[in-house]
Protein backbone atom coordinates (compact mmCIF):
# COMPACT_ATOMS: atom_id res chain seq x y z
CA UNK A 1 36.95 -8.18 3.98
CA UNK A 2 34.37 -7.76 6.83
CA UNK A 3 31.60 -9.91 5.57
CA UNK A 4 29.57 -12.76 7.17
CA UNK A 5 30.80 -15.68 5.62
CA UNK A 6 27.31 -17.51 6.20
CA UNK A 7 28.95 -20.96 6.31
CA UNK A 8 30.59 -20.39 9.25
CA UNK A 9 28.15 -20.46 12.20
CA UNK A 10 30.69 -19.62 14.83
CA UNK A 11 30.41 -16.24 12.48
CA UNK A 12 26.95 -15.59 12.32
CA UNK A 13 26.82 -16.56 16.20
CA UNK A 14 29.45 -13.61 16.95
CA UNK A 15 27.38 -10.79 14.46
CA UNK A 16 24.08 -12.03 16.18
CA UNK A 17 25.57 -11.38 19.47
CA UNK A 18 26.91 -8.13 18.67
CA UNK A 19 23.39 -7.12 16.62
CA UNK A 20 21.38 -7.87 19.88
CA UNK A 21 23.46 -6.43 22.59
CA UNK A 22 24.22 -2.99 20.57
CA UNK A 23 23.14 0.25 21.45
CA UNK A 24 21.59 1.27 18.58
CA UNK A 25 19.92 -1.70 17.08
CA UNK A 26 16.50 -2.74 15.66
CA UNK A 27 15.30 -6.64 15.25
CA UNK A 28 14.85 -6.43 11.52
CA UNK A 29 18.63 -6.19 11.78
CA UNK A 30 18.67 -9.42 13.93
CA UNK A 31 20.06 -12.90 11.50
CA UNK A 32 16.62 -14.45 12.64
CA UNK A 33 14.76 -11.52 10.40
CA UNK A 34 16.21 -12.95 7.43
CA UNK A 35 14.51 -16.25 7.90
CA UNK A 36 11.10 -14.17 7.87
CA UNK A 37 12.15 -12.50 4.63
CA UNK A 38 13.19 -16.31 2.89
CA UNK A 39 12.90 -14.54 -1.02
CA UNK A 40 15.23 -12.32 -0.13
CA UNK A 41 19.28 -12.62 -0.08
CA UNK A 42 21.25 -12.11 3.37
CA UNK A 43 24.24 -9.61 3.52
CA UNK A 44 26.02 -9.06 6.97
CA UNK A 45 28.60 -6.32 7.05
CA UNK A 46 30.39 -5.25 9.80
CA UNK A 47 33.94 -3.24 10.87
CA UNK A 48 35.84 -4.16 13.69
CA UNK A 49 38.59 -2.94 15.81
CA UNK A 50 41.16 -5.03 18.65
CA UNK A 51 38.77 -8.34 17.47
CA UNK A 52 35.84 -6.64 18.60
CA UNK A 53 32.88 -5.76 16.00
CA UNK A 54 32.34 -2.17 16.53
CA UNK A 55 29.55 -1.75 13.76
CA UNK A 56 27.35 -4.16 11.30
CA UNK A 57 24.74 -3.46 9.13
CA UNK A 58 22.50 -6.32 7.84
CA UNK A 59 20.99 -6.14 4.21
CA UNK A 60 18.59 -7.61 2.23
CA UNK A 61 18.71 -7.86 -1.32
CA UNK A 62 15.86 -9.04 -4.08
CA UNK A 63 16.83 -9.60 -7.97
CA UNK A 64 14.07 -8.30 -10.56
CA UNK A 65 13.25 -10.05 -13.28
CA UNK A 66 15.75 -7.41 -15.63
CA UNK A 67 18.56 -8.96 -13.27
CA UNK A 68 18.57 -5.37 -11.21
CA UNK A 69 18.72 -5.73 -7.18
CA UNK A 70 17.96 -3.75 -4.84
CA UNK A 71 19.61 -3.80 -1.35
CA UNK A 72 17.86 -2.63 2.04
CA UNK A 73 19.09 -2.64 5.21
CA UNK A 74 15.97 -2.33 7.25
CA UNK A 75 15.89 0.46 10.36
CA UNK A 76 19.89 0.21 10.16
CA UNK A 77 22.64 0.08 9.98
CA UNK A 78 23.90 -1.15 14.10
CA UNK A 79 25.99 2.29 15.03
CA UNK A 80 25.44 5.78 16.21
CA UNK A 81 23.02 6.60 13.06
CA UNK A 82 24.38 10.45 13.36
CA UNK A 83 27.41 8.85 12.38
CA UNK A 84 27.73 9.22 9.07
CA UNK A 85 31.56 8.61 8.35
CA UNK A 86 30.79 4.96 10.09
CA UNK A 87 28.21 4.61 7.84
CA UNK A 88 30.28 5.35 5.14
CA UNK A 89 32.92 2.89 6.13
CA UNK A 90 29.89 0.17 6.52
CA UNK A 91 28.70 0.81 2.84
CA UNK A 92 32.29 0.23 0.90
CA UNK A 93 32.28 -2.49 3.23
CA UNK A 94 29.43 -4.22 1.86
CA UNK A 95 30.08 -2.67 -1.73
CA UNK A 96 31.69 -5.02 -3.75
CA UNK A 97 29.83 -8.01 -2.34
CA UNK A 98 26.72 -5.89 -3.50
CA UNK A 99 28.49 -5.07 -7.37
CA UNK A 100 28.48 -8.69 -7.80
CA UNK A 101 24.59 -9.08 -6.89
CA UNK A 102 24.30 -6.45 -9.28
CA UNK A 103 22.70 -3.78 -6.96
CA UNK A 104 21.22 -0.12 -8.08
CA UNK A 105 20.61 0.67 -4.87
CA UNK A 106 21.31 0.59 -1.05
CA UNK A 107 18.84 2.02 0.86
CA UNK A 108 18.69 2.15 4.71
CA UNK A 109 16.33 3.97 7.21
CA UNK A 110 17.74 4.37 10.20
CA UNK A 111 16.19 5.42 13.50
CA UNK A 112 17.10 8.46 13.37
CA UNK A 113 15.40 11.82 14.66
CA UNK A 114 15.04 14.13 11.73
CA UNK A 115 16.86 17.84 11.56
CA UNK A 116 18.07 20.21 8.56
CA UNK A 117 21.46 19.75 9.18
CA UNK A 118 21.72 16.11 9.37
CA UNK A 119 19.73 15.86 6.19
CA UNK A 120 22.18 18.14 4.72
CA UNK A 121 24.86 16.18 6.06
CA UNK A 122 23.93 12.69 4.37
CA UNK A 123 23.55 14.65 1.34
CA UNK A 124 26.88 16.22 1.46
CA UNK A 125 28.22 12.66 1.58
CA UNK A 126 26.42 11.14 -1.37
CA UNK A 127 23.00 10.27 -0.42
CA UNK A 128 19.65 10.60 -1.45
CA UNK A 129 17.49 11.63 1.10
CA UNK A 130 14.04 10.73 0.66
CA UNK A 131 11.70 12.67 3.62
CA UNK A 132 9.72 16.11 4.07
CA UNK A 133 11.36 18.35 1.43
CA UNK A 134 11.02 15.66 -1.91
CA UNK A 135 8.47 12.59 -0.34
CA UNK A 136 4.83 12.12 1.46
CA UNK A 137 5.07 9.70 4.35
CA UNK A 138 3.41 7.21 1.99
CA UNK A 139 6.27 7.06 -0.59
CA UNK A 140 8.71 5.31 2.26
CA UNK A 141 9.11 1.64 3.11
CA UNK A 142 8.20 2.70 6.69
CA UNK A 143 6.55 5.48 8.24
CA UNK A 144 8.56 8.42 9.13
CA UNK A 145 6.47 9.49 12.22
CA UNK A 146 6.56 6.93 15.25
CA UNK A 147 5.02 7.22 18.60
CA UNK A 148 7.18 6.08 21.35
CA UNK A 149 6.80 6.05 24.53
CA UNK A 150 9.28 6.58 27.15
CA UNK A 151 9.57 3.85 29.70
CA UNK A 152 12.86 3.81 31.16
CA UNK A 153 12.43 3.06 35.08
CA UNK A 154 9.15 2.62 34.90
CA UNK A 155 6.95 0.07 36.10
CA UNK A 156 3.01 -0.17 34.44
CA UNK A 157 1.67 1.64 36.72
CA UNK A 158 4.39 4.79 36.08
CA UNK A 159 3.52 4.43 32.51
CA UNK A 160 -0.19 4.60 32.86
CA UNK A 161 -0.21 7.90 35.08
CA UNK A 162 1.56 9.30 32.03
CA UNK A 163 -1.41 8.89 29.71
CA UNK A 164 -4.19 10.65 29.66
CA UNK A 165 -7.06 10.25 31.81
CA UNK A 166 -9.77 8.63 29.44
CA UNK A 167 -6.92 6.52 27.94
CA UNK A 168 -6.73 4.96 31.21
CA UNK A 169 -10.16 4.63 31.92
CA UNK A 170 -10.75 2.89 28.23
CA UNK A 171 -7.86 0.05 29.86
CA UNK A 172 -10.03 -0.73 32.81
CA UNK A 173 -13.45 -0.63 31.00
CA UNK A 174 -11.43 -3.43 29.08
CA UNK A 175 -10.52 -5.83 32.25
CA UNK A 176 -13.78 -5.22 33.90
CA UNK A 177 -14.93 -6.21 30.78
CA UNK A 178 -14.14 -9.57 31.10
CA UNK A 179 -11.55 -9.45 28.41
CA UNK A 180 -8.87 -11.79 28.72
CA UNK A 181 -5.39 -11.34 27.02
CA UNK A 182 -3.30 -14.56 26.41
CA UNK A 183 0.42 -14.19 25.68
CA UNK A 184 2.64 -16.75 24.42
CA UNK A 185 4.51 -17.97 21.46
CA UNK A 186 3.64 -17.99 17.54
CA UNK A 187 4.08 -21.97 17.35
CA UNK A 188 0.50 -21.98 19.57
CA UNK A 189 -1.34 -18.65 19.19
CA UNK A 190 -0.12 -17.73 15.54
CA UNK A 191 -3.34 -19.03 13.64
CA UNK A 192 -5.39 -17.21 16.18
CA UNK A 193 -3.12 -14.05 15.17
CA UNK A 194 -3.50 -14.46 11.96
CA UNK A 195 -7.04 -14.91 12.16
CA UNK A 196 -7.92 -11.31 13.53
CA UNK A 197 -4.82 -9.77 11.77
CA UNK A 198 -6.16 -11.33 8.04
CA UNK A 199 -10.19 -9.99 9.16
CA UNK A 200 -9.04 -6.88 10.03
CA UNK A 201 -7.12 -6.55 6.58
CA UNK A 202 -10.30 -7.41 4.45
CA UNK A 203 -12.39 -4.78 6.60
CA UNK A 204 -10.00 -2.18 5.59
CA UNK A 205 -9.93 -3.81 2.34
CA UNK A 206 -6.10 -3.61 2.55
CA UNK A 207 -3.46 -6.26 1.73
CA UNK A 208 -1.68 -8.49 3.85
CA UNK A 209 1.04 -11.13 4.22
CA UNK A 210 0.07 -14.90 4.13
CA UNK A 211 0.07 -17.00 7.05
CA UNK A 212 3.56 -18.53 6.09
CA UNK A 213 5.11 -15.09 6.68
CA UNK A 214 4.23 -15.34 10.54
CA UNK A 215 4.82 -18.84 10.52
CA UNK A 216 8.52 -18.33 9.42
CA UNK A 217 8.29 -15.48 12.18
CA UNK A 218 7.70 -17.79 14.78
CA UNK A 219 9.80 -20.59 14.11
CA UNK A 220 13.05 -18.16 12.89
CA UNK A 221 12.62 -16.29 16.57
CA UNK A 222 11.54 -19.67 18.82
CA UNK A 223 13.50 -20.26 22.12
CA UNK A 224 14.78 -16.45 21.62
CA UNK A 225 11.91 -14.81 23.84
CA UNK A 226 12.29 -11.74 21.56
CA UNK A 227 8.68 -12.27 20.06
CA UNK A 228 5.64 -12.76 21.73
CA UNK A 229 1.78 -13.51 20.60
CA UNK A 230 -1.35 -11.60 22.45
CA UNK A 231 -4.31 -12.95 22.09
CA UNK A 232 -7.49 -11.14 23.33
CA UNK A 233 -11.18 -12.88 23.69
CA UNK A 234 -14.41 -12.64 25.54
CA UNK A 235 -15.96 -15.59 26.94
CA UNK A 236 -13.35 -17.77 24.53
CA UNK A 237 -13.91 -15.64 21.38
CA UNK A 238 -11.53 -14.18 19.58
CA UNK A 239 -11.25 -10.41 19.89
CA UNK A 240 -8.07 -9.16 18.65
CA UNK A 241 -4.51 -10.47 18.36
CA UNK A 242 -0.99 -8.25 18.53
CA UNK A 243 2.30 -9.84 17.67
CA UNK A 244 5.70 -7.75 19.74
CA UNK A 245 9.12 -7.92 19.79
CA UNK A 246 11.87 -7.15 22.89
CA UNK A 247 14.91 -6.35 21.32
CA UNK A 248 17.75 -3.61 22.07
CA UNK A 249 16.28 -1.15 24.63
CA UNK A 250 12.40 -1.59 23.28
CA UNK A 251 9.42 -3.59 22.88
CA UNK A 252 8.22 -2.77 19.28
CA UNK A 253 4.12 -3.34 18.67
CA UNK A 254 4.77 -4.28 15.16
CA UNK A 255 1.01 -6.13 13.40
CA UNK A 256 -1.84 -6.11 15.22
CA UNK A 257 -5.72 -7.66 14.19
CA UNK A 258 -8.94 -7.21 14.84
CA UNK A 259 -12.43 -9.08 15.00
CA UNK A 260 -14.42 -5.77 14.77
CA UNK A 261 -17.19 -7.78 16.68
CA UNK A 262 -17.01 -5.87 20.68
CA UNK A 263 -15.74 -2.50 19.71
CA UNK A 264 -17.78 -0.77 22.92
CA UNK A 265 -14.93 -3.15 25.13
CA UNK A 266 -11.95 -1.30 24.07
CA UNK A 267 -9.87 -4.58 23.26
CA UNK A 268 -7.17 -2.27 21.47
CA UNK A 269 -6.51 -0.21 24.53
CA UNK A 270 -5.64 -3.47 26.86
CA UNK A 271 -3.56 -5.23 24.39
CA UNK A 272 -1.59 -2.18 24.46
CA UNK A 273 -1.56 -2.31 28.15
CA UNK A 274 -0.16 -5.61 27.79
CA UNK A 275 2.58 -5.27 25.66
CA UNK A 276 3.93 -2.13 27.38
CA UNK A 277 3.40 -4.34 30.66
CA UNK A 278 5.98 -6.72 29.34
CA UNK A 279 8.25 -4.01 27.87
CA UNK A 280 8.44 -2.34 31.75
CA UNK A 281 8.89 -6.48 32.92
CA UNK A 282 11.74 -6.57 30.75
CA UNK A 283 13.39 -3.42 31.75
CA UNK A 284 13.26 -1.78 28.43
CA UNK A 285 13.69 2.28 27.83
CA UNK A 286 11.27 2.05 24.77
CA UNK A 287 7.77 1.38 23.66
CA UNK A 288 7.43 1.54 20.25
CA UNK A 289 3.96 1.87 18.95
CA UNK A 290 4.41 1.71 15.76
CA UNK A 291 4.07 4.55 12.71
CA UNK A 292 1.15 6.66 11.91
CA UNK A 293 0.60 8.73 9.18
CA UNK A 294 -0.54 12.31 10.37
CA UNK A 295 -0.27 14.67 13.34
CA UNK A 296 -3.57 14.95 14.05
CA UNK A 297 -6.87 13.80 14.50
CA UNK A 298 -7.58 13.62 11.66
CA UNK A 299 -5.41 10.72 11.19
CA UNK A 300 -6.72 7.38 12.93
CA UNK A 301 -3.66 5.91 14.18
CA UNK A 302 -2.34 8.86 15.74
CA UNK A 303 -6.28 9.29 17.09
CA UNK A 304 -5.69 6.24 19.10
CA UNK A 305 -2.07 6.18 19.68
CA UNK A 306 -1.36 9.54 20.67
CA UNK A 307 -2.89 9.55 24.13
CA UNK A 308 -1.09 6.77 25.21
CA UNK A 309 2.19 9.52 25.19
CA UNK A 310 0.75 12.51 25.00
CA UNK A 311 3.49 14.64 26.07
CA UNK A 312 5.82 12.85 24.06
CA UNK A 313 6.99 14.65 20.96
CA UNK A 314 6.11 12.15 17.79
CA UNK A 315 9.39 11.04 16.93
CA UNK A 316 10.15 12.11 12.87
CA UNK A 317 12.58 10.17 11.65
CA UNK A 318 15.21 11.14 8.49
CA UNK A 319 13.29 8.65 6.64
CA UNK A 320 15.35 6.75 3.61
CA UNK A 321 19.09 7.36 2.84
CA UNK A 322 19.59 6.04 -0.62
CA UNK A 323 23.34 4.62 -2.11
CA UNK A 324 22.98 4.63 -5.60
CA UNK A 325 24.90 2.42 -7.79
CA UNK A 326 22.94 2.42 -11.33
CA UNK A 327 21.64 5.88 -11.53
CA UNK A 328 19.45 4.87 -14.68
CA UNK A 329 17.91 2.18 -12.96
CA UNK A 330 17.61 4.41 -9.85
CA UNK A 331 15.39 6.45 -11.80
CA UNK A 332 12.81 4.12 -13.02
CA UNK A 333 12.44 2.50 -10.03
CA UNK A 334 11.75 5.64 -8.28
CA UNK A 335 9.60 7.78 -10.88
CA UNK A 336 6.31 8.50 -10.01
């Protein structure tokens, strides 16, 4: 049976290397994320054909107190995610390693643009599809509209001409600001990260993970040059703080802090600046700025966010494809 038998490193080496060189891929499908995510239980499933793994899909599983778990495989599974009968053969796969955890539920949320007909395709096949018709963007693990910007042969200064023109101009107010950026690894800069990233929580009065998260971060991606600290300041002060990753054909923005102390500077605008910067060093196709939550102005992330791409279509994904295995315990832990 196609499963990761974690003892073996030579194993885990062999679905790592297939995970990061894949064409549709995401790093919280990487081995390393499960180091982040140390309460939760590692499953690696995968199918294979001539000795070669053609498709994986890595899950996550927690245990509830009632002894019911529930399985995610984060932004995956690794294949063509219109491929449905491959992600068919991926599930039964990983099912009877899941029956034995006891799992109600495998739910993924692949990358996935949405349309009618593959919603009503995943449906035809079994699975709950939890986006537009039945869910607000606010009832999913993680949000279903993503800008992105497209970067594929582009250096910085391609990108910039593609934003708008005050966009631009908010970048250079920042560097003739006298803003510094500093980019480097979580073993130095994380406390400095977390700093901004824990101030900016409070302000918003929102929660947020503990430094130990983003300390496991660090240390399960070190040596990997996947993940990367920026660290803004003015005259030595901390400003803001963004935390990246390179992986597949993108550099995803995923947490981000703020001092709130020289709005007027535009900090925001050239840490964005730098992280597409290295996405273009790296040769990515893909910026990923991360979710936000309306389509309009009205909406602060897509405020800010939007101009950066703003002929780019925001990307709606299919959102969550649910596996159900305990429909009575799929019910109460999705009623309202």
């Amino acid at each position: 049976m196609p499963i990761v038998d974690l003892k073996n490193q030579e194993a885990v080496a062999r679905y790592e290397k297939f995970v990061e060189d894949a064409p549709y891929t995401s790093v919280t499908q990487s081995v390393a994320w499960s180091k982040v995510k140390n309460n939760w239980s590692p499953l690696y499933a995968y199918l294979e054909k001539d000795g070669q793994i053609t498709a994986g899909m890595s899950i996550l599983t927690v245990t509830d107190k009632a002894g019911n778990t529930f399985a995610y495989c984060s932004k995956g599974p690794v294949c063509d995610p219109t491929d449905i009968d491959t992600i068919d053969a991926l599930v039964q796969e990983a099912l009877p390693e899941l029956k034995k955890r006891n799992a109600f539920l495998l739910r993924m949320d692949p990358e996935l643009d949405y349309t009618d007909e593959l919603n009503a395709a995943f449906q035809k096949h079994g699975y709950v599809t939890r986006n537009r018709k039945f869910h607000g963007n606010h009832d999913t693990i993680q949000p279903r509209f993503n800008i992105v910007l497209d970067i594929k042969d582009k250096d910085i200064d391609g990108v910039m001409a593609t934003m708008t023109g005050k966009t631009r101009t908010k970048i250079r107010h920042a560097m003739k600001s006298g803003v510094e950026v500093e980019v480097g690894d979580g073993e130095k800069l994380m406390p400095e990260f977390f700093e901004a990233y824990k101030t900016m929580s409070e302000i918003h009065g929102i929660t947020y993970r503990p430094l130990a998260y983003f300390d496991r971060m660090s240390e399960a991606f070190a040596g990997k040059d996947q993940m990367k600290v920026f660290i803004a300041r003015v005259d030595g002060q901390l400003q803001a703080s963004a935390i990246a990753f390179a992986f597949g054909d993108k550099v995803w923005h995923m947490y981000g802090g703020s001092m709130r102390i020289k709005n007027s500077l535009m900090i925001p605008y050239l840490l964005q600046y730098e992280m597409i910067n290295w996405a273009c060093q790296e040769g990515k196709a893909k910026y990923d700025m991360g979710g936000v939550w309306g389509l309009d102005s009205s909406d602060g992330l897509y405020r800010f966010k939007h101009p950066f791409a703003p002929d780019t279509p925001v990307h709606e994904y299919i959102g969550e494809l649910d596996y159900v295995m305990d429909q009575a315990a799929y019910d109460e832990f999705t009623k309202e």
